[in-house]
PDB file of N, CA and C in Angstrom:
ATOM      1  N   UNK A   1      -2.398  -2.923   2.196  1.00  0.00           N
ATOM      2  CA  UNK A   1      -1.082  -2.514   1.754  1.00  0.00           C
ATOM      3  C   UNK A   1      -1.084  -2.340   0.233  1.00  0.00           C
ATOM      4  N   UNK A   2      -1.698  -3.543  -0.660  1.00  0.00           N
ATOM      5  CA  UNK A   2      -1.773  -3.177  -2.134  1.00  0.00           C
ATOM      6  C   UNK A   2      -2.487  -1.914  -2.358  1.00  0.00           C
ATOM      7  N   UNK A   3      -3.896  -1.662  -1.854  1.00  0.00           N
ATOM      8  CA  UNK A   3      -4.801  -0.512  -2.042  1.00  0.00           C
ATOM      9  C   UNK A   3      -3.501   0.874  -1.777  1.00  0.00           C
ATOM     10  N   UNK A   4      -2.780   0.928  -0.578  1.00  0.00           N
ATOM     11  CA  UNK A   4      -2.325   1.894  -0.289  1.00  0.00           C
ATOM     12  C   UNK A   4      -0.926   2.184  -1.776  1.00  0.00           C
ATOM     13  N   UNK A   5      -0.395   0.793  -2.160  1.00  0.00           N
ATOM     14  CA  UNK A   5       0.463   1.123  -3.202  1.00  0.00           C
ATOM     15  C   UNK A   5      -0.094   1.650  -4.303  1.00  0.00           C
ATOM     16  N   UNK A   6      -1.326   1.076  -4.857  1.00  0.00           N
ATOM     17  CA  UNK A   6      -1.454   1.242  -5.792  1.00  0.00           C
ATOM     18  C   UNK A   6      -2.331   2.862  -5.756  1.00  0.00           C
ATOM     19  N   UNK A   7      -2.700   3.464  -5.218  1.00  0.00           N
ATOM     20  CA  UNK A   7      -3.118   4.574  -4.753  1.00  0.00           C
ATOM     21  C   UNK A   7      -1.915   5.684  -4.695  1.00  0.00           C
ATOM     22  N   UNK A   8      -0.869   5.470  -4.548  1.00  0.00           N
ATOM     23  CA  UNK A   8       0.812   6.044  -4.342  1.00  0.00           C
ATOM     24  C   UNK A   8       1.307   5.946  -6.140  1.00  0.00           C
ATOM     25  N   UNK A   9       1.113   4.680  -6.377  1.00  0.00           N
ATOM     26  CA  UNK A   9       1.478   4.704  -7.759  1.00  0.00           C
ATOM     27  C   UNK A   9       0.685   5.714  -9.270  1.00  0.00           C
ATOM     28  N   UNK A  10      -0.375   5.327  -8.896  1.00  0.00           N
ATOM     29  CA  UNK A  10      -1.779   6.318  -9.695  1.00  0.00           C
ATOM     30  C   UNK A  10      -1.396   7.479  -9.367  1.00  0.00           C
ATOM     31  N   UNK A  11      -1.725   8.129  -8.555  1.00  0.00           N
ATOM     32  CA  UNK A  11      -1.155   9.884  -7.953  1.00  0.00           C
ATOM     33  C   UNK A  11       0.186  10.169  -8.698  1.00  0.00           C
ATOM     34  N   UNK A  12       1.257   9.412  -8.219  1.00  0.00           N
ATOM     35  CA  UNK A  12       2.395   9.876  -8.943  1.00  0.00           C
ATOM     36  C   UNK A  12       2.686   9.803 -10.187  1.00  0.00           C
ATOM     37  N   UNK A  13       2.058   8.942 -10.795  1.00  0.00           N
ATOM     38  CA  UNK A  13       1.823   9.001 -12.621  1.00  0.00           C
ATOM     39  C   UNK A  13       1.180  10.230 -12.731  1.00  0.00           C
ATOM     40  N   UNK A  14      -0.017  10.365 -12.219  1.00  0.00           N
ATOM     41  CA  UNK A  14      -0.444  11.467 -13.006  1.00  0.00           C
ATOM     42  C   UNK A  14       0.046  12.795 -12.366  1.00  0.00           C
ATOM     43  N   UNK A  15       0.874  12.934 -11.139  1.00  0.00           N
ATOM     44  CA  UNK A  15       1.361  14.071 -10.889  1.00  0.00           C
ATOM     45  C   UNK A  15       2.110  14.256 -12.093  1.00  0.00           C
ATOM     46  N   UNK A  16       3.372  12.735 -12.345  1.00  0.00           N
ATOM     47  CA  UNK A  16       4.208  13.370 -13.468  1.00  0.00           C
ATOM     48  C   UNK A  16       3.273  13.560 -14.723  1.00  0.00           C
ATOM     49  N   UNK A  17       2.573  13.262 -15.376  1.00  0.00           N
ATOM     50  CA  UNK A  17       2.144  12.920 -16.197  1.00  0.00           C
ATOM     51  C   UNK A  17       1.481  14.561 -16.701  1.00  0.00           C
ATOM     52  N   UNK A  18       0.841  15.391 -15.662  1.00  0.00           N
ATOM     53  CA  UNK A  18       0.471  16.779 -16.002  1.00  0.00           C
ATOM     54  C   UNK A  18       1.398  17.477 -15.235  1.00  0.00           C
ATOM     55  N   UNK A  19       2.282  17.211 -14.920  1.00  0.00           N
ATOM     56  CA  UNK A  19       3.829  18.101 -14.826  1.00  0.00           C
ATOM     57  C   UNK A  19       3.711  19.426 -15.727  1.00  0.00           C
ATOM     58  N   UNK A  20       3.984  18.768 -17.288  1.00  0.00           N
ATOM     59  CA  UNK A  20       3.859  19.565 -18.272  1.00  0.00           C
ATOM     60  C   UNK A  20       3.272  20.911 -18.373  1.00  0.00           C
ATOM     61  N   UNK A  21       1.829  20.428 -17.689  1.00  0.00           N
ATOM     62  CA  UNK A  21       1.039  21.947 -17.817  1.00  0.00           C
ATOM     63  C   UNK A  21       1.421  22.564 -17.467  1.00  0.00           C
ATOM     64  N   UNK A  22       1.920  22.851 -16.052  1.00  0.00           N
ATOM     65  CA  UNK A  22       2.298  23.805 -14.789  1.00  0.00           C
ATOM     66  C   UNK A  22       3.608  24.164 -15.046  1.00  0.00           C
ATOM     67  N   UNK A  23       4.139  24.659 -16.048  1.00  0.00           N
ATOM     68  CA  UNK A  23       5.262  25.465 -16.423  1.00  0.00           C
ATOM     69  C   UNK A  23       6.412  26.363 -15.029  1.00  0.00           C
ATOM     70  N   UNK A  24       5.553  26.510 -14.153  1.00  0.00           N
ATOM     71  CA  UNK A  24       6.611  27.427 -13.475  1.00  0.00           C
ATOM     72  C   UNK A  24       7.066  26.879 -11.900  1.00  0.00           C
ATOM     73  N   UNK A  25       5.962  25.275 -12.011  1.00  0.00           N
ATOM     74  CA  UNK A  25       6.378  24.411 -10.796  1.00  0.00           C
ATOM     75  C   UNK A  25       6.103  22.650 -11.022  1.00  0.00           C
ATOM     76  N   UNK A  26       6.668  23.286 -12.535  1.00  0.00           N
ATOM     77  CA  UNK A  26       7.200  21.519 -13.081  1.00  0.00           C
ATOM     78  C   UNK A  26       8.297  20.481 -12.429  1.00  0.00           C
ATOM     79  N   UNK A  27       8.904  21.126 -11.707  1.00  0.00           N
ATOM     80  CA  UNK A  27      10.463  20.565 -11.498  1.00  0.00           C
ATOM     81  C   UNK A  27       9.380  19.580  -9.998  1.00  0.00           C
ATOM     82  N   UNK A  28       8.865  20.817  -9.315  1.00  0.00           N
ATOM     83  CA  UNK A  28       8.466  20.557  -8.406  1.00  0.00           C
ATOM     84  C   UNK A  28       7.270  19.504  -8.167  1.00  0.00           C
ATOM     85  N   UNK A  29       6.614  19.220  -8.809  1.00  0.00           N
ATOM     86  CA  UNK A  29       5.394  18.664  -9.036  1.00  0.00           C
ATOM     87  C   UNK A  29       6.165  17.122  -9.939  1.00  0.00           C
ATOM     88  N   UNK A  30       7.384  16.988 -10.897  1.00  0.00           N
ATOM     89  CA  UNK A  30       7.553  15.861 -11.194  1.00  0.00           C
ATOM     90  C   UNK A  30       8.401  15.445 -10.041  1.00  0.00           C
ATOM     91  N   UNK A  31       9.236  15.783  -9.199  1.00  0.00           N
ATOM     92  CA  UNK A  31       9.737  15.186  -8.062  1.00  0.00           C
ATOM     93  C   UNK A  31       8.958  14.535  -7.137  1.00  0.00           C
ATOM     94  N   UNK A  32       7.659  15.408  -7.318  1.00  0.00           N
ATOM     95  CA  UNK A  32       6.405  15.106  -5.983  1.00  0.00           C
ATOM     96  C   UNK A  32       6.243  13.312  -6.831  1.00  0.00           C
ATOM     97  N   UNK A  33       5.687  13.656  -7.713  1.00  0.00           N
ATOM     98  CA  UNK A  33       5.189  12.773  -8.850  1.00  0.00           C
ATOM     99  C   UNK A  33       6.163  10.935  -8.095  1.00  0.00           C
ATOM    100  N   UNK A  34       7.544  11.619  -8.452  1.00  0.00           N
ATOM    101  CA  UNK A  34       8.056  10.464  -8.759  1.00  0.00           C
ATOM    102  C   UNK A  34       8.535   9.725  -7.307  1.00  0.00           C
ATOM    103  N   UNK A  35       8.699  10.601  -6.239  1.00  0.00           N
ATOM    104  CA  UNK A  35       8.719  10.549  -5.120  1.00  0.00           C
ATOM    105  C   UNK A  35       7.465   8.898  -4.542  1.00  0.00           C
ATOM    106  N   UNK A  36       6.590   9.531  -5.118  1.00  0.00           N
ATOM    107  CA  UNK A  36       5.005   9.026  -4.624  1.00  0.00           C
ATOM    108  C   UNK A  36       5.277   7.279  -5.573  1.00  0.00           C
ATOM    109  N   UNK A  37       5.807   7.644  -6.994  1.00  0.00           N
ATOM    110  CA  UNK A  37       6.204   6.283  -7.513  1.00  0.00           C
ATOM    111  C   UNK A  37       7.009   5.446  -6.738  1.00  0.00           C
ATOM    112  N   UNK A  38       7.897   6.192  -6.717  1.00  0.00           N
ATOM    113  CA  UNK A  38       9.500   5.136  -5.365  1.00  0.00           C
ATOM    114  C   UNK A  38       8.451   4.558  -4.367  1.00  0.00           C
ATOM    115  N   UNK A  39       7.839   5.530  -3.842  1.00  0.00           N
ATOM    116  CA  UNK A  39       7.019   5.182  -2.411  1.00  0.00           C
ATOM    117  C   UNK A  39       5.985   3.926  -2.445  1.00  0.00           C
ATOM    118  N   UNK A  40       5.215   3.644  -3.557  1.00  0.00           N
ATOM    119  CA  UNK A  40       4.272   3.011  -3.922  1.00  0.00           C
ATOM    120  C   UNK A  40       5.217   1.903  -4.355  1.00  0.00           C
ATOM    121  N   UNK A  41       6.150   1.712  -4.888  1.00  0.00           N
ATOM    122  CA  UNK A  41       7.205   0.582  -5.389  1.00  0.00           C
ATOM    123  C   UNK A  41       7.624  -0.248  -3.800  1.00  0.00           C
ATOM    124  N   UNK A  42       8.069   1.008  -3.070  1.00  0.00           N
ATOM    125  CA  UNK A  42       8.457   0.532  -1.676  1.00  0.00           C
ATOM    126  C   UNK A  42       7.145  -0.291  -1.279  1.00  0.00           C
ATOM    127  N   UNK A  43       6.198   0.383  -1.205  1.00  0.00           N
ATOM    128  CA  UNK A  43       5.349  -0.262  -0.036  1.00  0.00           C
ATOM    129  C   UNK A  43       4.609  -1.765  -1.154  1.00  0.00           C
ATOM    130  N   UNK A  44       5.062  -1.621  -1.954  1.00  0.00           N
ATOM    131  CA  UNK A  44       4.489  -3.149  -2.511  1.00  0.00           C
ATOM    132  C   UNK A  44       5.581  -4.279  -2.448  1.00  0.00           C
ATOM    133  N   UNK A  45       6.880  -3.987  -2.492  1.00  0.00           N
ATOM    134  CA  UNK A  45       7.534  -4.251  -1.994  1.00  0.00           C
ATOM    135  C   UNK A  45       8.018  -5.177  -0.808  1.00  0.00           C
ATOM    136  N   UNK A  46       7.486  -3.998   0.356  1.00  0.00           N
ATOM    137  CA  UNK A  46       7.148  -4.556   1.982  1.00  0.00           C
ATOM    138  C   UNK A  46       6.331  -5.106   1.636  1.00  0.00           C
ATOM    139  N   UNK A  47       5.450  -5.264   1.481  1.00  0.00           N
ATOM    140  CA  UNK A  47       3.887  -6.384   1.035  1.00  0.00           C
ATOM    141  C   UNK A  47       4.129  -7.660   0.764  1.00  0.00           C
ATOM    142  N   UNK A  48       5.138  -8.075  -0.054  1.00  0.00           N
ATOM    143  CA  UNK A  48       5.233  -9.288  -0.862  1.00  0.00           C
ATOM    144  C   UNK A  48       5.521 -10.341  -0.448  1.00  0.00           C
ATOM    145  N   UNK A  49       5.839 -10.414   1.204  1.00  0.00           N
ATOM    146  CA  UNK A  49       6.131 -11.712   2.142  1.00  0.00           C
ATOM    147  C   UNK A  49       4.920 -11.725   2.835  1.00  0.00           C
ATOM    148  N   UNK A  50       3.415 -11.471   2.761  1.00  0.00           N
ATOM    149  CA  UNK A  50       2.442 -10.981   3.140  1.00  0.00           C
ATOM    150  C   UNK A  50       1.486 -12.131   2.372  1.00  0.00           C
ATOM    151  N   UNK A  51       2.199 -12.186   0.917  1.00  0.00           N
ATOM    152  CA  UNK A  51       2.097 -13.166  -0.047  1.00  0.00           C
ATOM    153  C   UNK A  51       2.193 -14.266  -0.014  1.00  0.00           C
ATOM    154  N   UNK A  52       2.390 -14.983   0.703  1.00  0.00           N
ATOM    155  CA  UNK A  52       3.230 -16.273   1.314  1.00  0.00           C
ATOM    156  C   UNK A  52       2.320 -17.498   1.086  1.00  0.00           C
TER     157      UNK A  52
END
């Protein structure tokens, strides 16, 4: 479950992160980006009673 967050989190940084370049499907690519952040937040999240 951590491997899978932190794998969700990495991707979506750097989706947003070279957003920038891609001028004509920025909007699209930082939503992807940040989407993948929420997602990776979620699933570490669910994880943390796993912790116990």
């Amino acid at each position: 479950m951590f491997v899978l967050s932190l794998m969700c989190l990495v991707s979506g940084a750097t989706l947003a992160g070279n957003a920038p370049h891609q001028p004509r499907r920025q909007a699209a690519i930082e939503s992807m980006g940040g989407c993948l952040i929420i997602g990776g937040l979620c699933l570490l999240g669910a994880g943390l009673p796993l912790f116990r």
